[in-house]
C-alpha atoms as a PDB file:
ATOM      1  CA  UNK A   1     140.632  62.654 -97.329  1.00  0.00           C
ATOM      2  CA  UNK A   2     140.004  64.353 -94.056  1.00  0.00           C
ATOM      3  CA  UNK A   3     139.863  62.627 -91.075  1.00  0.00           C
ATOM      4  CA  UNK A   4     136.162  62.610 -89.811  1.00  0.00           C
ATOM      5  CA  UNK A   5     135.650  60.663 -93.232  1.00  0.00           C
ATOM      6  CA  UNK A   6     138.528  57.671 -92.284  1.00  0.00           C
ATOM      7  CA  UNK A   7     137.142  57.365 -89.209  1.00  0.00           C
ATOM      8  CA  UNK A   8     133.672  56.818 -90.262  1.00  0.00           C
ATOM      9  CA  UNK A   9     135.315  54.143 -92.971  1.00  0.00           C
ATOM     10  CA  UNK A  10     137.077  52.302 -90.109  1.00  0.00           C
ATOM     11  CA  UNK A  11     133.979  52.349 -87.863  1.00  0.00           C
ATOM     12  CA  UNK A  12     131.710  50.865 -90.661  1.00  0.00           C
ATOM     13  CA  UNK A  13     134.626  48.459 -91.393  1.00  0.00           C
ATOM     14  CA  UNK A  14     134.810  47.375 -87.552  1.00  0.00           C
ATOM     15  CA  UNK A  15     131.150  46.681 -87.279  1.00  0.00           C
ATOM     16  CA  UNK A  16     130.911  44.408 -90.865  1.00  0.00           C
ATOM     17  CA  UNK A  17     133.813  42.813 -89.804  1.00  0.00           C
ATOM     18  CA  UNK A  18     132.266  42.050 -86.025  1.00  0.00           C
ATOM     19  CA  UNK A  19     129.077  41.015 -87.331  1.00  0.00           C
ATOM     20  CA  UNK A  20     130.549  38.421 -89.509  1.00  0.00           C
ATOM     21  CA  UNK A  21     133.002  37.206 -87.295  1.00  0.00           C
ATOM     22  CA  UNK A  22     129.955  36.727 -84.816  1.00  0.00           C
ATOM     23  CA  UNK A  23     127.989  35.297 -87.834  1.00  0.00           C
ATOM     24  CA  UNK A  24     130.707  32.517 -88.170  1.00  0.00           C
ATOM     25  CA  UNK A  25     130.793  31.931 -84.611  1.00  0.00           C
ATOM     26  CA  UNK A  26     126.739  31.609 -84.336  1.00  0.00           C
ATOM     27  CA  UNK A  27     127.451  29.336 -87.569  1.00  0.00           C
ATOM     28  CA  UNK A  28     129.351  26.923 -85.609  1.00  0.00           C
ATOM     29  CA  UNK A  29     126.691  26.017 -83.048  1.00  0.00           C
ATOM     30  CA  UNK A  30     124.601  24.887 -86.065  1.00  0.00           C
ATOM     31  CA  UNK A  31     124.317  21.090 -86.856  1.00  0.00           C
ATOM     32  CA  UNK A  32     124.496  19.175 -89.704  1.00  0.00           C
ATOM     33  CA  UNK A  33     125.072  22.984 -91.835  1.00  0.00           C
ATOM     34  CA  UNK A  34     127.597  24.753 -89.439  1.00  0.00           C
ATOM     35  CA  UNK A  35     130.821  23.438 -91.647  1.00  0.00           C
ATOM     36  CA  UNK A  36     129.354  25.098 -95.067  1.00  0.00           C
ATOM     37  CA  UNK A  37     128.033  27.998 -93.772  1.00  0.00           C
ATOM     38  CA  UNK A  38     130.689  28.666 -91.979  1.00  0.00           C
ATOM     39  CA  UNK A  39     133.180  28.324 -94.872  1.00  0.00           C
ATOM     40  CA  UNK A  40     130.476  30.476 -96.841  1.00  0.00           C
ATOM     41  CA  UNK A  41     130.760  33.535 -93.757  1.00  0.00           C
ATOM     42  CA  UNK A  42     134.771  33.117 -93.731  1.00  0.00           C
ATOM     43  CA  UNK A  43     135.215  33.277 -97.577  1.00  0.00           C
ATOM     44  CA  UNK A  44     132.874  36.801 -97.072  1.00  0.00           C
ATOM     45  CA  UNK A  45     134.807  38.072 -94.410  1.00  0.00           C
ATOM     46  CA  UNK A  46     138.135  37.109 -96.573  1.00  0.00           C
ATOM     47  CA  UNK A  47     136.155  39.074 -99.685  1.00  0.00           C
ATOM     48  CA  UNK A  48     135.391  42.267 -97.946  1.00  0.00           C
ATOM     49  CA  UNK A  49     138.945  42.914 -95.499  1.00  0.00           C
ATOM     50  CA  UNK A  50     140.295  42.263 -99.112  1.00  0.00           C
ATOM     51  CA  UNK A  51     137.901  44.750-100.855  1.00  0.00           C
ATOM     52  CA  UNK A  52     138.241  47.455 -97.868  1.00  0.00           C
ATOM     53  CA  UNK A  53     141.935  47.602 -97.843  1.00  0.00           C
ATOM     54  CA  UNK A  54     142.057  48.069-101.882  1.00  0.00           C
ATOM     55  CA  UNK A  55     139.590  50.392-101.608  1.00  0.00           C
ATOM     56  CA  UNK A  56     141.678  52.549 -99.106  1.00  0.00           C
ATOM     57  CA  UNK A  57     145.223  51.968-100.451  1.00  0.00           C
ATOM     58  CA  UNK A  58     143.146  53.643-104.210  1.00  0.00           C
ATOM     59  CA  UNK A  59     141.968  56.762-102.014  1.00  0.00           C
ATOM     60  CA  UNK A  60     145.491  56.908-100.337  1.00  0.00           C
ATOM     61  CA  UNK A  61     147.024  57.472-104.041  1.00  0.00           C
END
């Protein structure tokens, strides 16, 4: 994989994982729903760093 395509993949990557991380923290300010919806947001952002990085380690092999 060359290396105009890994740093497009880590770009995208950055900005999903700054919008949910922003999501989560917008999520807080929230009352009476801030607690679930911000478990919801974390368990997303735990789903796709997880799904990125097995994604890369397959295209490393």
């Amino acid at each position: 994989m060359n290396n105009k395509k890994i740093a497009i993949l880590v770009i995208i990557f950055i900005v999903f994982f700054m919008l949910i991380a922003t999501l989560i923290g917008i999520a807080g300010k929230i009352p009476f729903i801030s607690k679930p919806l911000m478990l919801i947001l974390a368990v997303i952002l735990v789903l796709f760093v997880l799904t990125f990085f097995i994604l890369i380690s397959k295209r490393r092999k």
